[in-house]
Protein backbone atom coordinates (compact mmCIF):
# COMPACT_ATOMS: atom_id res chain seq x y z
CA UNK A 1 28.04 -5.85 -22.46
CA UNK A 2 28.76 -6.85 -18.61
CA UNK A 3 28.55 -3.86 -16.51
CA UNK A 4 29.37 -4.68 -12.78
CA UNK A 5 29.05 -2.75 -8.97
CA UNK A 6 30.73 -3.01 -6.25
CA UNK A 7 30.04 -1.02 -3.30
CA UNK A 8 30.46 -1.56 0.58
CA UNK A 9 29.36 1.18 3.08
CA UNK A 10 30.15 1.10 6.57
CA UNK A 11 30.19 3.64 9.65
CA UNK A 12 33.51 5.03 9.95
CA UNK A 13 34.02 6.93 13.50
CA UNK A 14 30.42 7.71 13.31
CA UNK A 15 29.85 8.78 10.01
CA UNK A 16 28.61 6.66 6.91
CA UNK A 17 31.08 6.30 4.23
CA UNK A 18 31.76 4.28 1.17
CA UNK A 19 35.02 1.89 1.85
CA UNK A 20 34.97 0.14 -1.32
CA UNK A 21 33.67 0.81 -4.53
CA UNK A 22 34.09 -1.24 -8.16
CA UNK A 23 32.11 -0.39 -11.21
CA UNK A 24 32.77 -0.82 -14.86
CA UNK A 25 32.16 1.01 -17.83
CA UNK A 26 29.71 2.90 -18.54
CA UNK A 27 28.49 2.63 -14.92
CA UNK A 28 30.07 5.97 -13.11
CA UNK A 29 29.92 6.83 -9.16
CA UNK A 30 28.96 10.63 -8.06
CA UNK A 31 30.93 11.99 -5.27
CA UNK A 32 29.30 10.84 -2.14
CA UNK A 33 28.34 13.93 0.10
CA UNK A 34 26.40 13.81 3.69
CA UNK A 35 22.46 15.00 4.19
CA UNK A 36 21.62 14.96 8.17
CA UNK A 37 23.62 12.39 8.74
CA UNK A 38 22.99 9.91 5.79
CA UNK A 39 25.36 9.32 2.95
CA UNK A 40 23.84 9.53 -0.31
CA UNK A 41 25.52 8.09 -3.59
CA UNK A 42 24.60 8.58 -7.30
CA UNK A 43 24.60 6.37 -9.57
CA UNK A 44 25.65 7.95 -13.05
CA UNK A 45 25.81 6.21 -16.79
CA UNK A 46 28.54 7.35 -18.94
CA UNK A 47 26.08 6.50 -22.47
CA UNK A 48 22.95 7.56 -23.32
CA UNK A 49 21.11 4.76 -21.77
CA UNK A 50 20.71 1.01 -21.76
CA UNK A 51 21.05 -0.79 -24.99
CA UNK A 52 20.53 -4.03 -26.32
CA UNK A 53 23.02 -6.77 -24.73
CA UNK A 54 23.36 -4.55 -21.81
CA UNK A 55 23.38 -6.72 -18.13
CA UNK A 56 24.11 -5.14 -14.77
CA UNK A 57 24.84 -6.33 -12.26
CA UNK A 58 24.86 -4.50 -8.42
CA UNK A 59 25.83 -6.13 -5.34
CA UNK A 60 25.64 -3.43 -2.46
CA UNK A 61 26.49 -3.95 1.50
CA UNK A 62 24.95 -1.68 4.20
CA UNK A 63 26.98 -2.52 7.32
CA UNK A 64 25.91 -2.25 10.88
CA UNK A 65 24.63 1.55 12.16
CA UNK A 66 25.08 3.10 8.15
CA UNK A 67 22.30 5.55 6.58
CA UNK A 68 22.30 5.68 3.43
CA UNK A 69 20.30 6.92 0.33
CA UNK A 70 21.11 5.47 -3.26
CA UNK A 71 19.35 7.37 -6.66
CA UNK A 72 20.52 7.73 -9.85
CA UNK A 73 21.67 10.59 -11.89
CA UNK A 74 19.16 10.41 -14.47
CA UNK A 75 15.57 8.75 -15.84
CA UNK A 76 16.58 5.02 -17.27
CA UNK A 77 16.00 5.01 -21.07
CA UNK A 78 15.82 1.18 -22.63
CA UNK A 79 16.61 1.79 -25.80
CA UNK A 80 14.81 -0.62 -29.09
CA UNK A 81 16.68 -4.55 -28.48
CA UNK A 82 15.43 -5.59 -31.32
CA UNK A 83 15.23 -9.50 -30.82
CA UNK A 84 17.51 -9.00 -27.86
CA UNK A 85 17.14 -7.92 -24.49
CA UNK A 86 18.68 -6.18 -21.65
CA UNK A 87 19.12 -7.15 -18.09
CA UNK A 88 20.17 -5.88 -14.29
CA UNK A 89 20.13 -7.92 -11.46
CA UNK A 90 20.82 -6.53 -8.05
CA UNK A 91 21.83 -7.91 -4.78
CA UNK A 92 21.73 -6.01 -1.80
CA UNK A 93 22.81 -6.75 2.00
CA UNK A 94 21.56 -4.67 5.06
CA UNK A 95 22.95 -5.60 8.41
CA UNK A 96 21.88 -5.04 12.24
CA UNK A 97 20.65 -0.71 12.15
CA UNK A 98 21.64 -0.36 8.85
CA UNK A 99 18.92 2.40 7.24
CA UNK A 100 19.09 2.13 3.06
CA UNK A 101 16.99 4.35 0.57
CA UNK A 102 17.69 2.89 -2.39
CA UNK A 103 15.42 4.91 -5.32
CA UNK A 104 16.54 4.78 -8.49
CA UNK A 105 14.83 7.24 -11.39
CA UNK A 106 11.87 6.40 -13.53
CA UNK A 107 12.40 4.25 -16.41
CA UNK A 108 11.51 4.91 -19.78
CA UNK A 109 11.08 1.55 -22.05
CA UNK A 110 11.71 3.09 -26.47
CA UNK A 111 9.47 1.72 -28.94
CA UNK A 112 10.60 -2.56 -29.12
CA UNK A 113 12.25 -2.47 -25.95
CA UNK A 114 13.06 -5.47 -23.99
CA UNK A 115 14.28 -5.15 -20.17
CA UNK A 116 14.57 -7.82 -17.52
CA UNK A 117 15.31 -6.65 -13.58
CA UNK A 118 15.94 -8.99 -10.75
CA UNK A 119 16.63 -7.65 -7.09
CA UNK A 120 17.02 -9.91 -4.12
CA UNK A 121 17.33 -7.70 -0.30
CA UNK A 122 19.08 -9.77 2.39
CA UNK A 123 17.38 -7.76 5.48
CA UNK A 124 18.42 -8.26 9.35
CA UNK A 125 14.78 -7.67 11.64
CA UNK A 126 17.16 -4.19 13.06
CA UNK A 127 17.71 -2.73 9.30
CA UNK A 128 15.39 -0.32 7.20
CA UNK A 129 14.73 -0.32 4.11
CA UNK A 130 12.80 1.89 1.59
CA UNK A 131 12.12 1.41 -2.18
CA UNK A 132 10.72 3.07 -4.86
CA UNK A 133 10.52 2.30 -9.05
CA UNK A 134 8.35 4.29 -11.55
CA UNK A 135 7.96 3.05 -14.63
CA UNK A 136 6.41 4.98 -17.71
CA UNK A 137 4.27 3.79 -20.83
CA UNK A 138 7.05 4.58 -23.44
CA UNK A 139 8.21 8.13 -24.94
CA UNK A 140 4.27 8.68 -24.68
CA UNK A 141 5.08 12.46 -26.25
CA UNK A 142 6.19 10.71 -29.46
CA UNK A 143 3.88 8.21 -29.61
CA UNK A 144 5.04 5.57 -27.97
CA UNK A 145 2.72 4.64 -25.68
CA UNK A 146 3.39 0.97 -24.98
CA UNK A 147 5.16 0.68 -27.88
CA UNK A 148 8.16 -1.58 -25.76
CA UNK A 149 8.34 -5.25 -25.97
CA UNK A 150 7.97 -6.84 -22.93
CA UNK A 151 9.00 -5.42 -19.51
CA UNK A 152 9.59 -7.70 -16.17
CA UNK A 153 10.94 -6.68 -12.70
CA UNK A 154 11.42 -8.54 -9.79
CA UNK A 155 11.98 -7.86 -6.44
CA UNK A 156 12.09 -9.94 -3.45
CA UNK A 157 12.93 -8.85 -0.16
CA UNK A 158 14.05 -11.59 2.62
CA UNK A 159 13.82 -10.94 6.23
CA UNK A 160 16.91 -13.38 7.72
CA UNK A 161 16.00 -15.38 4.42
CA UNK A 162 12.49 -15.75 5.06
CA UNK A 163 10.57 -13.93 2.27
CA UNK A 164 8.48 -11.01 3.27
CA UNK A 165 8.13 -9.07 0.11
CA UNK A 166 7.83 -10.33 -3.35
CA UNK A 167 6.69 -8.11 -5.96
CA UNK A 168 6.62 -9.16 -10.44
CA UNK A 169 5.57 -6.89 -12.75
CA UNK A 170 5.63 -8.45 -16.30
CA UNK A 171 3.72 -6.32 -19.64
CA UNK A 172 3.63 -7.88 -22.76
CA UNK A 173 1.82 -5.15 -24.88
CA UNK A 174 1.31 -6.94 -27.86
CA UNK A 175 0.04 -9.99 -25.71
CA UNK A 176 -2.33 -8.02 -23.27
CA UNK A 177 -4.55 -4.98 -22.88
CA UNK A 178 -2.25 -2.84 -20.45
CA UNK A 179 -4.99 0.13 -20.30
CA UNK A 180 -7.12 -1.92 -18.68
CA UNK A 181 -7.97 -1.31 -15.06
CA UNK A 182 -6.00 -4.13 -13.53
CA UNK A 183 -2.98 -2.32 -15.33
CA UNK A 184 -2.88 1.15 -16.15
CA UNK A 185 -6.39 2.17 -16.21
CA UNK A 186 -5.35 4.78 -18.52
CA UNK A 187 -2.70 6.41 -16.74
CA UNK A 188 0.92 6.35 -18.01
CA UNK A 189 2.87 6.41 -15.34
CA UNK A 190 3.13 3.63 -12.32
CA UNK A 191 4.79 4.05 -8.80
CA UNK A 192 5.44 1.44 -6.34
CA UNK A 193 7.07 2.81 -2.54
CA UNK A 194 7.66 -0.25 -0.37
CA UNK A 195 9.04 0.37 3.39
CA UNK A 196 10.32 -1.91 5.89
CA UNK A 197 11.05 -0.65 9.34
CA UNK A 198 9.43 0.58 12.32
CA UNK A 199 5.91 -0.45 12.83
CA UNK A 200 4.93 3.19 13.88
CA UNK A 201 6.08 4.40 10.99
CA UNK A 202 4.41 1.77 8.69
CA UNK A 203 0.89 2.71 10.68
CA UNK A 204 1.80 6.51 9.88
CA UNK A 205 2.30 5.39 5.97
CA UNK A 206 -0.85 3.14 5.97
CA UNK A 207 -2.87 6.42 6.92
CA UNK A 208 -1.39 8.37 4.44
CA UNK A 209 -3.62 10.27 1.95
CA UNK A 210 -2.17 11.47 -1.85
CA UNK A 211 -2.13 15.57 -2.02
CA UNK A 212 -1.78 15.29 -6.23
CA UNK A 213 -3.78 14.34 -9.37
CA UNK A 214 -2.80 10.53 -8.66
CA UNK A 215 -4.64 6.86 -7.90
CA UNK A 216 -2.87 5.52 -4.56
CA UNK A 217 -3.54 2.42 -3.01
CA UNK A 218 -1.77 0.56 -0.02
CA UNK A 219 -1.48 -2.67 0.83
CA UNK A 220 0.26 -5.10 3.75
CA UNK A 221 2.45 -7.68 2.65
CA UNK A 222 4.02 -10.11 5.42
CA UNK A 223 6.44 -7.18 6.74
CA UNK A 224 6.64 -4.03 5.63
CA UNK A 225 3.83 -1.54 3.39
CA UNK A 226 3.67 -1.31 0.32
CA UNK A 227 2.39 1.89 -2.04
CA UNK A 228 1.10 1.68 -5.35
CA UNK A 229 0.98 5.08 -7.34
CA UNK A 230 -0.83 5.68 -10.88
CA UNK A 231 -0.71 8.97 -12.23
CA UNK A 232 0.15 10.85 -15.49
CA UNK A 233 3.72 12.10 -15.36
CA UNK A 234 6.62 10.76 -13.07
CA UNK A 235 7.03 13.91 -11.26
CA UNK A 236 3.20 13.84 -9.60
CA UNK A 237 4.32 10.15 -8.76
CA UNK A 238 8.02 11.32 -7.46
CA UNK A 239 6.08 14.13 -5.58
CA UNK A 240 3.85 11.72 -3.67
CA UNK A 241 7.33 9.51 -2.73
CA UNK A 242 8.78 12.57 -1.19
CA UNK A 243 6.05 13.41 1.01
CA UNK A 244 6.15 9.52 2.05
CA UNK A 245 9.75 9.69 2.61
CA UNK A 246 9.45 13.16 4.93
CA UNK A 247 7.12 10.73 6.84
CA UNK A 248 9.61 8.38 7.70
């Protein structure tokens, strides 16, 4: 099933405020409601989560001088696809000063899950831009522990079309060894926090050390930082992404 987005946010006498929105079942939109000054908007799902078939697809505009902070109302569950698969693929715009948090909640791939993610950002050199995705092992409490099919996400953020960011995650369980150190190295839980923005800020995030039970490490792509997180539940990880956010 198709499930489309809409949304357009611009700054309305000062203030940041949704001036179109368009979504489609089961896709739902929270009230919007101010935080110092930046508009945050909730993302909600009307069934239990994403089944097989499913494909989303976002396309969000941050006009000129807009804050805004974009979560969802709940952890992603990927239900079993069987042979099939699900997909989202996300477009997002910011303009000149336009200031986007867009962190969605942790997914959580069932046992023969199949999920596909694409994002593309469309940045302006003025604009920031935070990110943040957790993904978990499986329902690890009833034994699924990489027990999903395969998993890919893709994100690729362009600075005036010029790529500065391009991270792929792909697991294949049942093709490769994804306790292994260059994977999970045990853990359950992964974390990736990717800013783009001032460079003071970046330094301020590059010199950050983690204050919980986790495995950070933090790396310069050609704009931006990005944060990689391994730990063993996704609120130590979630944790560790607030602290970096009360940085910025």
């Amino acid at each position: 099933m198709e499930t489309k987005l809409e949304l357009q946010i611009e700054n309305n006498h000062g203030k940041t405020a949704v001036t179109h929105s368009y979504f489609t079942s089961p896709l739902k939109l929270g009230i919007p409601n101010t935080r110092q000054e930046r508009l945050r908007v909730v993302l909600m799902m009307a069934s239990a989560g994403i089944l097989q078939g499913d494909c989303f697809q976002y396309e969000i505009t941050c006009k000129e001088n807009t804050k805004t902070e974009i979560t969802e109302q709940s952890y992603s569950k990927i239900f079993n696809t069987g042979e099939g698969n699900a997909s989202k693929q996300i477009e997002i715009y910011l303009e000149k000063n336009a200031s986007l948090y867009y962190c969605p909640k942790a997914v959580i791939p069932f046992a023969e899950g199949s999920f596909q993610g694409d994002m593309t950002v469309h940045l302006e050199r003025e604009s920031e831009f935070v990110y943040t995705d957790i993904l978990a092992a499986g329902r690890v409490g009833m034994g699924e522990r990489f027990a999903f099919s395969r998993y890919r996400n893709r994100i690729c953020v362009m600075e005036e079309e010029r790529p500065v960011w391009l991270d792929h995650c792909y697991l294949n369980p049942q093709q490769m060894d994804v306790e292994k150190m260059v994977f999970f190295d045990g853990y359950t839980h992964q974390g990736t926090f990717y800013y783009y923005g001032e460079k003071e800020t970046q330094e301020k995030l590059l010199s950050y050390e983690p204050q919980g039970e986790v495995v950070l490490a933090k790396t310069q792509p050609a704009a931006g930082v990005c944060i990689r997180v391994l730990a063993h539940t996704a609120q130590d990880i979630e944790e560790e992404f607030q602290r970096l956010q009360e940085i910025i």
